[in-house]
Structures are given as structure tokens and as C-alpha cells.
N, C-alpha and C. Protein backbone atom coordinates (compact mmCIF):
# COMPACT_ATOMS: atom_id res chain seq x y z
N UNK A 1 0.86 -1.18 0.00
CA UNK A 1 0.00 0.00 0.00
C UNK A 1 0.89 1.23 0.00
N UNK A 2 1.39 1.90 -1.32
CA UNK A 2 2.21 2.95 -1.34
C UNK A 2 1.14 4.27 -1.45
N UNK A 3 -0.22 4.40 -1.22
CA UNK A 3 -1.13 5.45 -1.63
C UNK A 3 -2.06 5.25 -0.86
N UNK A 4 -2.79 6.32 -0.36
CA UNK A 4 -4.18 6.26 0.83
C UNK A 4 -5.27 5.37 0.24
N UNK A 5 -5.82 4.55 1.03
CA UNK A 5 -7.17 3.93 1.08
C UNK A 5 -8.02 4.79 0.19
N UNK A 6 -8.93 4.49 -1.22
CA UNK A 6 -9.98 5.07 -1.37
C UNK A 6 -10.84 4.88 -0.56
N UNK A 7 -12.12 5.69 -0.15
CA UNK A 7 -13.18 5.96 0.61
C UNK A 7 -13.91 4.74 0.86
N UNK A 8 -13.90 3.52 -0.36
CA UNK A 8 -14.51 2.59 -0.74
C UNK A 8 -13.74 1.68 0.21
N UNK A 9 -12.17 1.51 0.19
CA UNK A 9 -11.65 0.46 0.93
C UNK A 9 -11.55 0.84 2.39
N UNK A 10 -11.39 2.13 2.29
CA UNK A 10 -11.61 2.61 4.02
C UNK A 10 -12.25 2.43 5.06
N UNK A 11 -13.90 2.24 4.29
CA UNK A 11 -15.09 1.65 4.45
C UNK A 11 -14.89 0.20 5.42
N UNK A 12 -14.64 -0.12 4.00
CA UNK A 12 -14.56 -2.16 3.61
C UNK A 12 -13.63 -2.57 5.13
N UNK A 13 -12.29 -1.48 5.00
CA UNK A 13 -11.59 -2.14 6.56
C UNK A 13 -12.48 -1.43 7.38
N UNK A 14 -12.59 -0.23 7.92
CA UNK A 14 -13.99 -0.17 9.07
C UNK A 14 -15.11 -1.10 9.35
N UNK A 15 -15.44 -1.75 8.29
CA UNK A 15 -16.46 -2.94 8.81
C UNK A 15 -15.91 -4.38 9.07
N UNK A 16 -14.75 -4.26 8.10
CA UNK A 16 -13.92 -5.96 8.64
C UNK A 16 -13.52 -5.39 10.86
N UNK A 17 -13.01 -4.40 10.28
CA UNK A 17 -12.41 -3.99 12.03
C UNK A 17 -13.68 -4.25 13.18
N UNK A 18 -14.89 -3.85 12.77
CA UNK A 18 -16.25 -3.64 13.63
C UNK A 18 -16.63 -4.77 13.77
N UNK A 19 -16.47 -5.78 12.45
CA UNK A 19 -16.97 -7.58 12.98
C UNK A 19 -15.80 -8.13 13.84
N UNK A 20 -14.67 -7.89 13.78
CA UNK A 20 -13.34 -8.59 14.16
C UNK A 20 -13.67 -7.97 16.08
N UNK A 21 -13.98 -6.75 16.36
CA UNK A 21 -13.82 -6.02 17.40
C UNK A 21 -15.14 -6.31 18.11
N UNK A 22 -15.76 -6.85 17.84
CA UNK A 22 -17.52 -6.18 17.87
C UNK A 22 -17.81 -6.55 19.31
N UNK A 23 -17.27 -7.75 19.85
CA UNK A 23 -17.52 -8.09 21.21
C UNK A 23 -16.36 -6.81 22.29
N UNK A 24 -15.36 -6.46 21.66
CA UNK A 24 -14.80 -5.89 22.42
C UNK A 24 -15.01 -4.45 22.94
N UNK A 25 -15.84 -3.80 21.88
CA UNK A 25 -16.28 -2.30 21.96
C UNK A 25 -17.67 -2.21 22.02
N UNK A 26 -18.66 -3.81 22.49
CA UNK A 26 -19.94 -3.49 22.47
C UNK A 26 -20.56 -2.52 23.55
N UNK A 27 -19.44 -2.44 24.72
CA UNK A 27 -20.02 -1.12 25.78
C UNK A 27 -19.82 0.27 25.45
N UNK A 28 -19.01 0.30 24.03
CA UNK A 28 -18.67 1.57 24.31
C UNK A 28 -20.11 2.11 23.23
N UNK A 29 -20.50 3.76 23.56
CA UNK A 29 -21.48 3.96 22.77
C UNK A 29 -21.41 3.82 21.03
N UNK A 30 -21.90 4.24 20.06
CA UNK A 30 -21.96 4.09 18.82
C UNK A 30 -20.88 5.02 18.27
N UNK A 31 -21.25 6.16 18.71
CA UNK A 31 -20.29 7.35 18.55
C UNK A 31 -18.57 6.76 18.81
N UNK A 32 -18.51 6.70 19.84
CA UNK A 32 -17.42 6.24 20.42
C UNK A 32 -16.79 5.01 19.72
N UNK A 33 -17.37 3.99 19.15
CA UNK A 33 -16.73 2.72 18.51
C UNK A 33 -16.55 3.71 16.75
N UNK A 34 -17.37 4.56 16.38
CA UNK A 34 -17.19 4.80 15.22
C UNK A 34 -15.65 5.64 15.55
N UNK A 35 -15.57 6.44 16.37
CA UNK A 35 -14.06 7.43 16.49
C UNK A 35 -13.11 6.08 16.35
N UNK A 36 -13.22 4.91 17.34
CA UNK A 36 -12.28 4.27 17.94
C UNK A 36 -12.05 3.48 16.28
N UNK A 37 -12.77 3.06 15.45
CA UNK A 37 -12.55 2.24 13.91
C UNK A 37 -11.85 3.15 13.59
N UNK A 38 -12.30 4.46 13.10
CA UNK A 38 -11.40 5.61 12.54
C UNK A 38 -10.22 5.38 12.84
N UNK A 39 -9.71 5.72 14.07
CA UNK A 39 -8.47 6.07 15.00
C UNK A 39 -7.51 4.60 14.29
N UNK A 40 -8.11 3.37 14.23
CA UNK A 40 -7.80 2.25 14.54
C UNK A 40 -7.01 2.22 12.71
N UNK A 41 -7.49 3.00 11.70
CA UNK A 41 -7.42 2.64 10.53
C UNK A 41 -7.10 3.61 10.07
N UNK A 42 -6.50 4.86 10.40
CA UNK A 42 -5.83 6.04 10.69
C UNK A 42 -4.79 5.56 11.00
N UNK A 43 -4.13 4.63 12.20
CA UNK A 43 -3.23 4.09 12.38
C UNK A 43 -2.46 3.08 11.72
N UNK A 44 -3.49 1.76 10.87
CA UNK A 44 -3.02 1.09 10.21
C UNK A 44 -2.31 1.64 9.20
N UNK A 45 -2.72 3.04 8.45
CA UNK A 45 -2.36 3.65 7.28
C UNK A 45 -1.21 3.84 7.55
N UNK A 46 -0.88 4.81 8.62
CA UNK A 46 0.54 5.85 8.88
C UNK A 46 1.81 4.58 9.30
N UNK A 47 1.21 3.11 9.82
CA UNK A 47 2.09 2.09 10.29
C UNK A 47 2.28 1.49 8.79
N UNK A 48 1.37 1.73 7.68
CA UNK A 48 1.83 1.29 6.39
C UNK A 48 3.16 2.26 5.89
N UNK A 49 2.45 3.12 5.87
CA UNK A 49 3.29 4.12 5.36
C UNK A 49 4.92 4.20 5.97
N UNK A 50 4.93 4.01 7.31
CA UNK A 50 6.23 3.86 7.72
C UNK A 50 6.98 2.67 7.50
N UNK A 51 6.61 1.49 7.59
CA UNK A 51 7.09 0.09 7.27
C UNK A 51 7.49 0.20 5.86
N UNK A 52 6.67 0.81 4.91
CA UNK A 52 7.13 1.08 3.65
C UNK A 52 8.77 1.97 3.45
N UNK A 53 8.39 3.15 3.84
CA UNK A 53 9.54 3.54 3.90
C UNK A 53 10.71 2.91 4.48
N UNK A 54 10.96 2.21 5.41
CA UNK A 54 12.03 1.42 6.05
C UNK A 54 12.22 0.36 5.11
N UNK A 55 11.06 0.11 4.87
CA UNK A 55 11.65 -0.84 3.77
C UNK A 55 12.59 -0.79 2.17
N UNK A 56 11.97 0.37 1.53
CA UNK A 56 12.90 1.03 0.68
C UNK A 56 14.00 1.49 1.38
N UNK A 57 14.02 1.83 2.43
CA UNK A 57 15.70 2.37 2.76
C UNK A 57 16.70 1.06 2.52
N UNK A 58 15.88 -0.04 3.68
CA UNK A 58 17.15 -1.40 3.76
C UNK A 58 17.14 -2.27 2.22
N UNK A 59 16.40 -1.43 1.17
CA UNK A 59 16.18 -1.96 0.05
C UNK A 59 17.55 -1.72 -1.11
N UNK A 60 18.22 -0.52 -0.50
CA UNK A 60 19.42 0.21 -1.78
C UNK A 60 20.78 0.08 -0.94
């Protein structure tokens, strides 16, 4: 993944994350599990994005 999630796949992981999580964030309110997917896939991105880069470095 060298380029941001379209809106479409952003989606697609927010709902894989919400079935995978679903027992774990069922107390928290609606609001609150929607920030916490965000946050959660916000993070996966920027941990792509960095692994990538490290990886082209130990690449040359």
C-alpha cells in the first residue's frame, strides 16, 4: 500500500475492524466505537506508510 485507502476500501476495513472487534467495543457507545474504527485505521495507514519507507531504505 504505497497510496491512501480510497473511501470505498476505508469503508470495507472499518467494517472488517467492527466484525473482528464487535464483542470488544460493544459497551462503548456508537459514537465512540465509530471514532475508535477511525483512529484504529488512521493508524493502520501511517504504520503502512512507515514500514514502507524502512523498507525502501534497507532496500538500496
Amino acid at each position: 500500500m504505497t497510496q491512501k485507502l480510497t473511501i470505498k476500501q476505508r469503508k470495507e476495513l472499518e467494517t472488517k475492524l467492527a466484525r473482528a472487534l464487535k464483542q470488544s467495543m460493544k459497551h462503548l457507545s456508537t459514537e465512540l466505537q465509530k471514532i475508535m474504527l477511525d483512529d484504529l485505521v488512521t493508524a493502520f495507514q501511517n504504520r503502512i506508510k512507515v514500514l514502507n519507507r524502512a523498507q525502501k531504505k534497507r532496500s538500496y
